[in-house]
N, C-alpha and C. Protein backbone atom coordinates (compact mmCIF):
# COMPACT_ATOMS: atom_id res chain seq x y z
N UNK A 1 14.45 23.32 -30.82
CA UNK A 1 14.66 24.18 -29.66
C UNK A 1 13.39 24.09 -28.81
N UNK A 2 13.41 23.40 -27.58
CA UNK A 2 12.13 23.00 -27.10
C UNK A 2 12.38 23.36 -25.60
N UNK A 3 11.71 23.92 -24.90
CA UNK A 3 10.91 24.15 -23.64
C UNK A 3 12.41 24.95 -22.65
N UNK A 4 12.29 25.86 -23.71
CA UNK A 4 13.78 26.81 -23.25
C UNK A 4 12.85 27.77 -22.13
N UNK A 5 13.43 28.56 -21.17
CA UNK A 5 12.49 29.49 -20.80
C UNK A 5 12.65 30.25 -21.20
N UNK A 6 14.04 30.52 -21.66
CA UNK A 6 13.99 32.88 -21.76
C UNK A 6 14.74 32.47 -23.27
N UNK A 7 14.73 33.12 -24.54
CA UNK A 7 15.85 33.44 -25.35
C UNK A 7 16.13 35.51 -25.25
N UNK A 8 17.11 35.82 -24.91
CA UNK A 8 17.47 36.90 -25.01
C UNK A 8 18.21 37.12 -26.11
N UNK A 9 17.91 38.29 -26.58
CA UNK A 9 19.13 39.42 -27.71
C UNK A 9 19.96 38.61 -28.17
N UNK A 10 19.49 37.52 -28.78
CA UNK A 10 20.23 37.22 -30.13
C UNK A 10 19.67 37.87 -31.09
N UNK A 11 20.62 38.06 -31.75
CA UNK A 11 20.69 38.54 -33.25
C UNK A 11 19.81 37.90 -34.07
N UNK A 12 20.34 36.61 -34.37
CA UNK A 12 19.88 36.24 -35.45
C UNK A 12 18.95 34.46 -35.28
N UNK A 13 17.75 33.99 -35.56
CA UNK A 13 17.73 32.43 -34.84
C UNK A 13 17.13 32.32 -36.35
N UNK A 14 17.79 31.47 -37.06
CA UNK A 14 17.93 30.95 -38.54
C UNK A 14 17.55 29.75 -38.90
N UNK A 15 16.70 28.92 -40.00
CA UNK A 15 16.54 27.89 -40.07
C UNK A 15 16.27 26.66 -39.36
N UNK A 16 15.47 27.00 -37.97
CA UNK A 16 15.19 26.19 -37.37
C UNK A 16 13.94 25.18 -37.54
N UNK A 17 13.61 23.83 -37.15
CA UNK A 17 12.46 23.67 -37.51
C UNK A 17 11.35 23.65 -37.02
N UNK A 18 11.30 23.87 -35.40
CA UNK A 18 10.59 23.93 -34.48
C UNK A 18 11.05 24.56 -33.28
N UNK A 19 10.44 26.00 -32.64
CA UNK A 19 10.87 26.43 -31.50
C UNK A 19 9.57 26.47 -30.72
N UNK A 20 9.64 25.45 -29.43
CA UNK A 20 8.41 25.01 -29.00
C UNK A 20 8.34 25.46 -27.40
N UNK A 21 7.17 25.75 -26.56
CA UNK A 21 6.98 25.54 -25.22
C UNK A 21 8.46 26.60 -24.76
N UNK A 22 8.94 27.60 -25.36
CA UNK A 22 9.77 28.84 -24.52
C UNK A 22 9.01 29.86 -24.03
N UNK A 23 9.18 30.25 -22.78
CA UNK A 23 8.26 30.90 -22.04
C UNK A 23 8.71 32.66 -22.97
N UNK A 24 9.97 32.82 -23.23
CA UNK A 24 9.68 34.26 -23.39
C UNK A 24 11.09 34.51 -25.06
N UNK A 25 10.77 34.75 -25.81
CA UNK A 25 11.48 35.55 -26.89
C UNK A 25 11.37 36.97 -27.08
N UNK A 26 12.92 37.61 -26.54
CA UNK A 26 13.21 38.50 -25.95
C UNK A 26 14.29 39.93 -27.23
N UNK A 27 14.23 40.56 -27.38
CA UNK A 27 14.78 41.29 -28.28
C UNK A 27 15.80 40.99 -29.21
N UNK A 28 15.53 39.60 -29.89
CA UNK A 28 15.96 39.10 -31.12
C UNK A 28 15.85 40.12 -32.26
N UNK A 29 16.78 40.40 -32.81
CA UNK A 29 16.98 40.93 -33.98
C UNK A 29 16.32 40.51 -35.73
N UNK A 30 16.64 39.23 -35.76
CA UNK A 30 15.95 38.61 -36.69
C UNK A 30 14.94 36.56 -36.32
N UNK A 31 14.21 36.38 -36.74
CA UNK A 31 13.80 35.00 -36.42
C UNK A 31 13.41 34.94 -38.02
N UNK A 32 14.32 34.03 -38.81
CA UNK A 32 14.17 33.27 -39.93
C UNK A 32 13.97 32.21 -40.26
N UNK A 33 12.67 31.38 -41.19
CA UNK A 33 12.82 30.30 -41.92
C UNK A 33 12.64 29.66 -41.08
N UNK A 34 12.08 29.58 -39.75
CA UNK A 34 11.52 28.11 -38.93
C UNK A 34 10.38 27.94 -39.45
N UNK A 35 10.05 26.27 -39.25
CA UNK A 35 9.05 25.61 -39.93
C UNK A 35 7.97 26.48 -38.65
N UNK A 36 8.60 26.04 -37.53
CA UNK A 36 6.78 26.18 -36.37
C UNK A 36 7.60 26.84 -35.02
N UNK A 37 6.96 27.74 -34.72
CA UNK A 37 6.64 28.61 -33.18
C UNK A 37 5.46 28.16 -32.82
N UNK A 38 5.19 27.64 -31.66
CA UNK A 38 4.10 26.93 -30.94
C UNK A 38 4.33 27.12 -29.22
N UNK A 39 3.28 27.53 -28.74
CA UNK A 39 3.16 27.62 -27.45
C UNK A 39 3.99 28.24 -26.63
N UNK A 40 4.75 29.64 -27.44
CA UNK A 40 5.55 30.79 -27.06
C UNK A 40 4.68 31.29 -26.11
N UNK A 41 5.36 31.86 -24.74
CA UNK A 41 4.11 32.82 -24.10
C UNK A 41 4.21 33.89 -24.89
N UNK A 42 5.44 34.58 -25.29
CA UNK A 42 5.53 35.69 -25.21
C UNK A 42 6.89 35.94 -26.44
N UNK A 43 6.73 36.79 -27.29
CA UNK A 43 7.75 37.21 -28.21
C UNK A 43 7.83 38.91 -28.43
N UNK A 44 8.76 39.30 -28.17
CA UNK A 44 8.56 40.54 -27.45
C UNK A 44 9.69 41.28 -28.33
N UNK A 45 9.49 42.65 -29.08
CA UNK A 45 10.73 43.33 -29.45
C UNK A 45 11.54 42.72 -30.47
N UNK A 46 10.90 41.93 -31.12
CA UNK A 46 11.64 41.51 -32.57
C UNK A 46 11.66 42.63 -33.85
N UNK A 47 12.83 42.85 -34.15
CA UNK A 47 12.51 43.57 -35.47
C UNK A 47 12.18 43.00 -36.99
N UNK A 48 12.66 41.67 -36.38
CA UNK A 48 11.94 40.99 -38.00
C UNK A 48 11.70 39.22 -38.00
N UNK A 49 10.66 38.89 -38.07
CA UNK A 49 9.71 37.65 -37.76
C UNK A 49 9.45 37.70 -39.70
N UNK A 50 10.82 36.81 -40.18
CA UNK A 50 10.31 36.15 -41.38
C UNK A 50 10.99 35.17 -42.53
N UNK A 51 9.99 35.14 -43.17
CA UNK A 51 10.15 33.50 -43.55
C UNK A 51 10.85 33.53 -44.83
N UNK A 52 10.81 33.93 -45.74
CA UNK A 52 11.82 33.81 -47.01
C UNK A 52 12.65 32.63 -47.58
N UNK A 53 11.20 31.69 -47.75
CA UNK A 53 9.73 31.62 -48.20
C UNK A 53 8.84 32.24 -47.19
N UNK A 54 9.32 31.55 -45.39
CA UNK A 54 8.47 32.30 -44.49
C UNK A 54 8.37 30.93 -43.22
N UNK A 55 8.25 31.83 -42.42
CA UNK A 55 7.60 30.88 -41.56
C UNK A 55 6.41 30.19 -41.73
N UNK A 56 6.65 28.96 -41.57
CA UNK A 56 5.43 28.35 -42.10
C UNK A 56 4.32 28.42 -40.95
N UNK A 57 4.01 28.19 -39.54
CA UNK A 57 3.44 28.03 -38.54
C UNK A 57 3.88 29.14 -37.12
N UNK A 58 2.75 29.79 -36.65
CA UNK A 58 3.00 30.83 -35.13
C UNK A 58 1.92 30.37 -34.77
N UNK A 59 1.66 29.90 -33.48
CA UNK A 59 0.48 28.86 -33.11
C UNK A 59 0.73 29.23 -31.73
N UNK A 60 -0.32 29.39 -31.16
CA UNK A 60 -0.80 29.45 -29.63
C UNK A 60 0.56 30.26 -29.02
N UNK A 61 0.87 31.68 -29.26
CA UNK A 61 1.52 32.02 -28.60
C UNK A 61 0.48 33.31 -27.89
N UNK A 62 0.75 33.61 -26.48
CA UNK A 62 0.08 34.46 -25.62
C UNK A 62 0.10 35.91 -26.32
N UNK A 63 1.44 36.44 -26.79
CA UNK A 63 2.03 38.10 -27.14
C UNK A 63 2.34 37.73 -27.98
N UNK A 64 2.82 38.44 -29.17
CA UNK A 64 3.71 39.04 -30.06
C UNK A 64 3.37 40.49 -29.43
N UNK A 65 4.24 41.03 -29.14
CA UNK A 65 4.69 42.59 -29.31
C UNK A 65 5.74 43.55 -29.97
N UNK A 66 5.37 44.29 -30.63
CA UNK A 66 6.50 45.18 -30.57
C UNK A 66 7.41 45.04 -31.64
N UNK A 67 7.13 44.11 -32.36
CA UNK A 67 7.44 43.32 -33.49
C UNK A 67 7.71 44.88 -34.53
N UNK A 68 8.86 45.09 -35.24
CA UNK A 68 8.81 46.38 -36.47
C UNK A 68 7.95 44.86 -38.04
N UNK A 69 8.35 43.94 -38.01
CA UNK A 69 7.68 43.40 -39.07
C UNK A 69 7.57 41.78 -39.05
N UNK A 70 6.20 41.17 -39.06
CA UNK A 70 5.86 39.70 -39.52
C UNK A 70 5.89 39.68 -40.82
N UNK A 71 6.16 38.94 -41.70
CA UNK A 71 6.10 38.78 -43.12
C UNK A 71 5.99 37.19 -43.70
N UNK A 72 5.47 37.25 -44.47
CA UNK A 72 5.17 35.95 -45.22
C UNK A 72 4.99 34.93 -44.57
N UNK A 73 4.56 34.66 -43.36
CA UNK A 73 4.40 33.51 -42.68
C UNK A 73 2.94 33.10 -43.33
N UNK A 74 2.59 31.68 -43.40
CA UNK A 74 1.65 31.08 -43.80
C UNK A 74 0.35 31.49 -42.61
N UNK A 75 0.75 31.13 -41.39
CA UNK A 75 -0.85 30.72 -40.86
C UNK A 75 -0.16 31.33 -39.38
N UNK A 76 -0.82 32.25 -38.98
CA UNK A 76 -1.00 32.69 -37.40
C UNK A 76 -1.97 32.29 -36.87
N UNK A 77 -1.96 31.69 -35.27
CA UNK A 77 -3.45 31.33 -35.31
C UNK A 77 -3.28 31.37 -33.80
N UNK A 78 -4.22 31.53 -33.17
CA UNK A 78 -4.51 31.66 -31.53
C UNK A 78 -3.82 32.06 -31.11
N UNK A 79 -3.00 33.03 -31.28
CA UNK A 79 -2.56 34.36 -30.50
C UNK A 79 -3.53 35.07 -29.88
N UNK A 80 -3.62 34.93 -28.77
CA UNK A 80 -4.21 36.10 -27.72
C UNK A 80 -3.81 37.76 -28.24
N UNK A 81 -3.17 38.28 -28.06
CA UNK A 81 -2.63 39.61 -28.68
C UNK A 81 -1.51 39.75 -29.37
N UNK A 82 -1.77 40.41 -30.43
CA UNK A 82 -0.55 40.81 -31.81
C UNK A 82 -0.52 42.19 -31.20
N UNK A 83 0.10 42.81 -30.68
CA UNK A 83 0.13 44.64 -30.23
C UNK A 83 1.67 45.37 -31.05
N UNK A 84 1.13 46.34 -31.52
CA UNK A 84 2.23 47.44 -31.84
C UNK A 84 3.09 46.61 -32.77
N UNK A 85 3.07 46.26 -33.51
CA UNK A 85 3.70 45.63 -34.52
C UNK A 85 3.38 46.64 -36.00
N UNK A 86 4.37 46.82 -36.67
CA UNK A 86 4.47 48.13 -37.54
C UNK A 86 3.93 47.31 -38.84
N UNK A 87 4.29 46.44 -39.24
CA UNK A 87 4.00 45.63 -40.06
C UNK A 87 3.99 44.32 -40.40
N UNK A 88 2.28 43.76 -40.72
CA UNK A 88 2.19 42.26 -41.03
C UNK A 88 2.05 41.90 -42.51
N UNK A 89 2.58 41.42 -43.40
CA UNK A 89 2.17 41.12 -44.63
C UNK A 89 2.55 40.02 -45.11
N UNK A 90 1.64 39.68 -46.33
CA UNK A 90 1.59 38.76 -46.91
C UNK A 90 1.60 37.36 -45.91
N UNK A 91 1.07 37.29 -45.41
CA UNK A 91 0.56 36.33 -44.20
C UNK A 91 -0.78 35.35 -44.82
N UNK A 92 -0.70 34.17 -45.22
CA UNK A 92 -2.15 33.46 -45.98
C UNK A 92 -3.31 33.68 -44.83
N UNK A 93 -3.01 33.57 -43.72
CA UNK A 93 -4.22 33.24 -42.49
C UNK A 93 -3.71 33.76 -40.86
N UNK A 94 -4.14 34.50 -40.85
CA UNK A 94 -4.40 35.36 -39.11
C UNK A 94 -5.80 35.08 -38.53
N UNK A 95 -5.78 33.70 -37.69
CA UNK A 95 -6.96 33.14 -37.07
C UNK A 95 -7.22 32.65 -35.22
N UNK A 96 -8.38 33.35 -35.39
CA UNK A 96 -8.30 33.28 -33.64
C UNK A 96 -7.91 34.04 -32.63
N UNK A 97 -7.04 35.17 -33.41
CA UNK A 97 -6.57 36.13 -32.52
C UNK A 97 -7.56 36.81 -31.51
N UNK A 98 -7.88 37.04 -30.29
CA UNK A 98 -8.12 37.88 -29.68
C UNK A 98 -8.51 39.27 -30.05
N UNK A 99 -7.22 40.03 -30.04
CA UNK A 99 -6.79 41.12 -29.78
C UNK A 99 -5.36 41.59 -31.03
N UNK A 100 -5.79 42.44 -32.23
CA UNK A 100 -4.66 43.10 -32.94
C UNK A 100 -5.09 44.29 -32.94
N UNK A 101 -3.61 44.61 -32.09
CA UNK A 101 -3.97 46.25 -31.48
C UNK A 101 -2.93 46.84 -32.25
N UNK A 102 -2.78 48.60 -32.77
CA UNK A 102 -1.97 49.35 -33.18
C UNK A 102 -0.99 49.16 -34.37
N UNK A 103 -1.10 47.99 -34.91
CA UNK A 103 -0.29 48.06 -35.90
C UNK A 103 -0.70 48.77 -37.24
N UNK A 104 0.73 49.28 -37.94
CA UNK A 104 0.75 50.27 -39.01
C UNK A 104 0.19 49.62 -40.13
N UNK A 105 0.21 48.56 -40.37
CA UNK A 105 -0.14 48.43 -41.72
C UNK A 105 -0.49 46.88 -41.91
N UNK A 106 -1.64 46.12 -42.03
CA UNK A 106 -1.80 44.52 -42.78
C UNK A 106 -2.10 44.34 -43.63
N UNK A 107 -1.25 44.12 -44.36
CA UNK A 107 -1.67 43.82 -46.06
C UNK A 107 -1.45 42.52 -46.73
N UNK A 108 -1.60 42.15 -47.77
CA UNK A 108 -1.71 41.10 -48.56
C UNK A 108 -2.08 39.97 -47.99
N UNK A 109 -2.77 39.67 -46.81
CA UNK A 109 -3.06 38.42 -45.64
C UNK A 109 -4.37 37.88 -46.85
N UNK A 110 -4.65 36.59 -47.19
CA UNK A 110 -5.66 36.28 -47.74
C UNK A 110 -6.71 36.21 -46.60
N UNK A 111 -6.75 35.80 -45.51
CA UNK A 111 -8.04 35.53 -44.65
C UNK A 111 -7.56 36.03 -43.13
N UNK A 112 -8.68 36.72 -42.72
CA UNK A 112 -8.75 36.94 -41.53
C UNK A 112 -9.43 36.59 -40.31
N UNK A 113 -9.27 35.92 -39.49
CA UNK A 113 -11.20 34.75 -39.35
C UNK A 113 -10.65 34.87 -37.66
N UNK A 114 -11.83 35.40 -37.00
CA UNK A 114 -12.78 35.07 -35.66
C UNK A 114 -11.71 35.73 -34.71
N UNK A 115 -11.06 37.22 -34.91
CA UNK A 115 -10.54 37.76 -33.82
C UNK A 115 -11.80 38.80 -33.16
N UNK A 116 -11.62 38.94 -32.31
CA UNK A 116 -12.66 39.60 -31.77
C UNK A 116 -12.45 40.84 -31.60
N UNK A 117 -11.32 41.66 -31.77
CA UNK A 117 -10.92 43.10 -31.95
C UNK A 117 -9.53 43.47 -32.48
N UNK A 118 -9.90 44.27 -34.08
CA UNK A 118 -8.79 44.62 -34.54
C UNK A 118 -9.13 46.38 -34.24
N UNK A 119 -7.81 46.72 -33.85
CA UNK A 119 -8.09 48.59 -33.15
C UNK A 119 -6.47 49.29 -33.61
N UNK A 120 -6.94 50.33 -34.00
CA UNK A 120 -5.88 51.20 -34.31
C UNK A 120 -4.73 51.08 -35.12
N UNK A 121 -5.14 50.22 -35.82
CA UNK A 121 -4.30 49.89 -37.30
C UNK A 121 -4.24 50.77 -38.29
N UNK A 122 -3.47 51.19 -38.58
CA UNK A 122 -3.81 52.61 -40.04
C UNK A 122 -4.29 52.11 -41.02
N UNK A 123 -3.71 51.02 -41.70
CA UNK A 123 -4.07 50.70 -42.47
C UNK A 123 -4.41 48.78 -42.77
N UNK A 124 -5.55 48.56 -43.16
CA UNK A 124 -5.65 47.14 -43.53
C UNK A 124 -6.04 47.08 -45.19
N UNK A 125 -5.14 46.26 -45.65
CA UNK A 125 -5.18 46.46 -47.39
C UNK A 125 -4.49 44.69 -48.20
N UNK A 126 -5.73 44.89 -49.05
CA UNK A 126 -5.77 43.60 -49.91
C UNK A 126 -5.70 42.25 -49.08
N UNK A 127 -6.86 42.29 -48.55
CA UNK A 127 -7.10 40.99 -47.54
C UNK A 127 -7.94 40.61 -48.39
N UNK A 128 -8.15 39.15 -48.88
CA UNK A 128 -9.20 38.40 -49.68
C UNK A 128 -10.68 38.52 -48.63
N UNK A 129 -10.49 38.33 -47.02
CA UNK A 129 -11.68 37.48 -46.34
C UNK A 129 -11.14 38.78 -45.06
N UNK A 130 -11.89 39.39 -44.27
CA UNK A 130 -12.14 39.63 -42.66
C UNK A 130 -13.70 38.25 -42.68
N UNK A 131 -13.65 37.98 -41.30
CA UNK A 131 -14.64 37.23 -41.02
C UNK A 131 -14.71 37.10 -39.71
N UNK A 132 -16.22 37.34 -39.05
CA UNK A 132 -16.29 36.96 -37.46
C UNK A 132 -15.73 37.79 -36.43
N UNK A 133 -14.94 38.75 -36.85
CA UNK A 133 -14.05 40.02 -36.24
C UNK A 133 -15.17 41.11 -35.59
N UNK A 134 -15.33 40.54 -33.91
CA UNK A 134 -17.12 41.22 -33.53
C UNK A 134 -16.57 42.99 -33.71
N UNK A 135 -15.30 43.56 -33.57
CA UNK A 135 -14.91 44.85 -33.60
C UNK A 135 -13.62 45.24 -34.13
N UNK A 136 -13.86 46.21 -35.35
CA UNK A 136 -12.84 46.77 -35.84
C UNK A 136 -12.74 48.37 -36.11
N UNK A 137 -11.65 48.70 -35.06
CA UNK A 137 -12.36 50.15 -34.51
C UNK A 137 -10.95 50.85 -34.74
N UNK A 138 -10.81 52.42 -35.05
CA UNK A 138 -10.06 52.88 -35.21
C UNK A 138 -8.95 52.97 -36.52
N UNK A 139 -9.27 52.33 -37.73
CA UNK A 139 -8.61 51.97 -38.96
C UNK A 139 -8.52 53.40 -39.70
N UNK A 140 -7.58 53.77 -39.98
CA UNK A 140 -7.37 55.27 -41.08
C UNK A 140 -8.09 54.31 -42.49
N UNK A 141 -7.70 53.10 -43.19
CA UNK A 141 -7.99 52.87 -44.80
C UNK A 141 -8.35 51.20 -44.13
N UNK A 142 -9.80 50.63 -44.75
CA UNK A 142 -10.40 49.36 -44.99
C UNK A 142 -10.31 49.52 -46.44
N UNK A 143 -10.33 47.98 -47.22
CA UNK A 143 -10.59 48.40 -48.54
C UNK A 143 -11.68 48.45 -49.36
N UNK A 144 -11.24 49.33 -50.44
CA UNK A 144 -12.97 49.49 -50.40
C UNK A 144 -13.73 48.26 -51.48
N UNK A 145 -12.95 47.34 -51.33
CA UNK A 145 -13.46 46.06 -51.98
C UNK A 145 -14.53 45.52 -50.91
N UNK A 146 -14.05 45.88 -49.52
CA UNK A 146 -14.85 45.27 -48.39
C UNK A 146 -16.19 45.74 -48.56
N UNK A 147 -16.28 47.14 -48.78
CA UNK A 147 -17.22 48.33 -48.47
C UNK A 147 -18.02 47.41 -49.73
N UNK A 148 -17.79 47.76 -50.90
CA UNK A 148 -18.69 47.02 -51.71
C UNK A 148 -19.28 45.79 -51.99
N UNK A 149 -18.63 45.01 -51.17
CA UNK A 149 -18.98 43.69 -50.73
C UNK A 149 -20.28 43.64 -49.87
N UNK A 150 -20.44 44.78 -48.70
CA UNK A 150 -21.11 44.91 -48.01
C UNK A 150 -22.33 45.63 -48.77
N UNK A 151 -22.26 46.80 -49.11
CA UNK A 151 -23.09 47.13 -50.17
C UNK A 151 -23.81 46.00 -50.65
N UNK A 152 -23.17 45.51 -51.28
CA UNK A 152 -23.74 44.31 -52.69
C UNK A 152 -24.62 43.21 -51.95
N UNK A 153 -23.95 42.83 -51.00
CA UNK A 153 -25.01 42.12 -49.79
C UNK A 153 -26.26 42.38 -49.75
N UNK A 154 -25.91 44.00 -48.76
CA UNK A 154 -27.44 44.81 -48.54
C UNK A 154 -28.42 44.86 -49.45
N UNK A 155 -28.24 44.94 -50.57
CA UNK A 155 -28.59 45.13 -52.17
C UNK A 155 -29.52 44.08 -52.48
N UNK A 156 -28.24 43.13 -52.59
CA UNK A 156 -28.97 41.83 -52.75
C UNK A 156 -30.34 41.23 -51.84
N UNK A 157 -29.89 41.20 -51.12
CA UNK A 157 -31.32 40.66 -49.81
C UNK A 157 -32.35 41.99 -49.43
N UNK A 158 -32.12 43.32 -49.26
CA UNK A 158 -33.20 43.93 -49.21
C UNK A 158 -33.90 44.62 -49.98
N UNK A 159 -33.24 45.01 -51.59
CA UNK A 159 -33.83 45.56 -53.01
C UNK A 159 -35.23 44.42 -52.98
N UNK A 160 -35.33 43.59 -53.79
CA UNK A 160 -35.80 42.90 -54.24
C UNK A 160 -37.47 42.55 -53.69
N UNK A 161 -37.16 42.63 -52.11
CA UNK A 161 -38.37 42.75 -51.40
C UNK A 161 -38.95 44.19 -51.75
N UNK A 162 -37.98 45.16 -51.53
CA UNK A 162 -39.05 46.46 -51.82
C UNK A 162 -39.52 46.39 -52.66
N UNK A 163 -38.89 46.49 -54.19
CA UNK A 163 -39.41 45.97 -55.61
C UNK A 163 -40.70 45.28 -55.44
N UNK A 164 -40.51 44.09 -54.52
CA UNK A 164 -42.35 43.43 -54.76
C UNK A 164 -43.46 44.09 -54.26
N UNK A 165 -42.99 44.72 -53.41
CA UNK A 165 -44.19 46.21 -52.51
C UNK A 165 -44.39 46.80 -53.85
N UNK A 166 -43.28 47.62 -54.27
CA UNK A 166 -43.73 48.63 -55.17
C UNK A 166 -44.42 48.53 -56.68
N UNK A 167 -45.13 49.39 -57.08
CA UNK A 167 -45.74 49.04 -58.53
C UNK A 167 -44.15 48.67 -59.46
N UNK A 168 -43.79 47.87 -60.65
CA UNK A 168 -43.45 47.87 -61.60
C UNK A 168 -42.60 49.50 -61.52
N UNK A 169 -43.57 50.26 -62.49
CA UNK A 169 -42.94 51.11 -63.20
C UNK A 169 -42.52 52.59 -62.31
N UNK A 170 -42.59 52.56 -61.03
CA UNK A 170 -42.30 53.49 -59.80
C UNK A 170 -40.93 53.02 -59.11
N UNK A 171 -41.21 52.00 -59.28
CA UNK A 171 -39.53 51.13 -58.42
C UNK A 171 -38.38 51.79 -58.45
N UNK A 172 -38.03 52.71 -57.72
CA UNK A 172 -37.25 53.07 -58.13
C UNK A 172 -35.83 52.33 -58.08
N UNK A 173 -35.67 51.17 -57.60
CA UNK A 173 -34.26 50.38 -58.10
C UNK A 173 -34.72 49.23 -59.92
């Protein structure tokens, strides 16, 4: 399905293997089991974006909006904005994004790499990697695997110097 301009309110777009260069995906009901979405401007009002196994590829699309759920897709990548989408999961890689604004919940994504603002998400849970993400503002729950990660960092590189300032048996780490 290649260089359509509009798809409107279908129901259902099933087993496809490539939907390429369509300017706008429009209040589809379901999008299942395509190999690759590439160079969508815009996907707007889907209630369910998934793969089962999953979409394998969402690549250079401008929007996703509005989306109630992405699921199991392998690799998102250069999306300008993911907005208001209720739920992303189990996703291996969300890279390049811009902008993931308001969504309810991202979970099980192994890596998250070089968006420059994730905002108002309630919750982000069991991500292996955030990375390069200059702002992540507004989150109700990070996990606290992250938090101690960060900790353990700090720990690591600035304990050790104090320790050599201090006597031995005063140290207090």
């Amino acid at each position: 399905m290649q260089g359509c301009h509009t798809i409107q309110g279908c129901q259902s777009i099933q087993g496809c293997q490539s939907i390429q260069g369509c300017q706008s995906i429009q209040g589809c009901h379901t999008i299942q089991g395509c190999q690759s979405i590439q160079g969508c401007q815009s996907i707007q009002g889907c209630q369910s974006i998934q793969g089962c196994p999953g979409c394998q590829s969402i690549q250079g699309c401008q929007s996703i909006q509005g989306c109630q759920s992405i699921q199991g897709c392998q690799s998102i990548q250069g999306c300008q904005s993911i907005q208001g989408c209720q739920s992303i999961q189990w996703c291996q890689s969300i890279q390049g994004c811009q902008s993931i604004q308001g969504c309810q919940s991202i979970q099980g994504c192994q890596s998250i790499q070089g968006c420059q603002s994730i905002q108002w998400c309630q919750s982000i849970q069991g991500c292996q990697s955030i990375q390069g993400c200059q702002s992540i503002q507004g989150c109700q729950s990070i996990p606290r695997r992250v938090e101690y990660l960060q900790v353990f960092v700090i720990a690591f590189i600035c304990l050790p110097a104090r320790c050599r300032k201090t006597p031995r048996p005063t140290c207090p780490y």
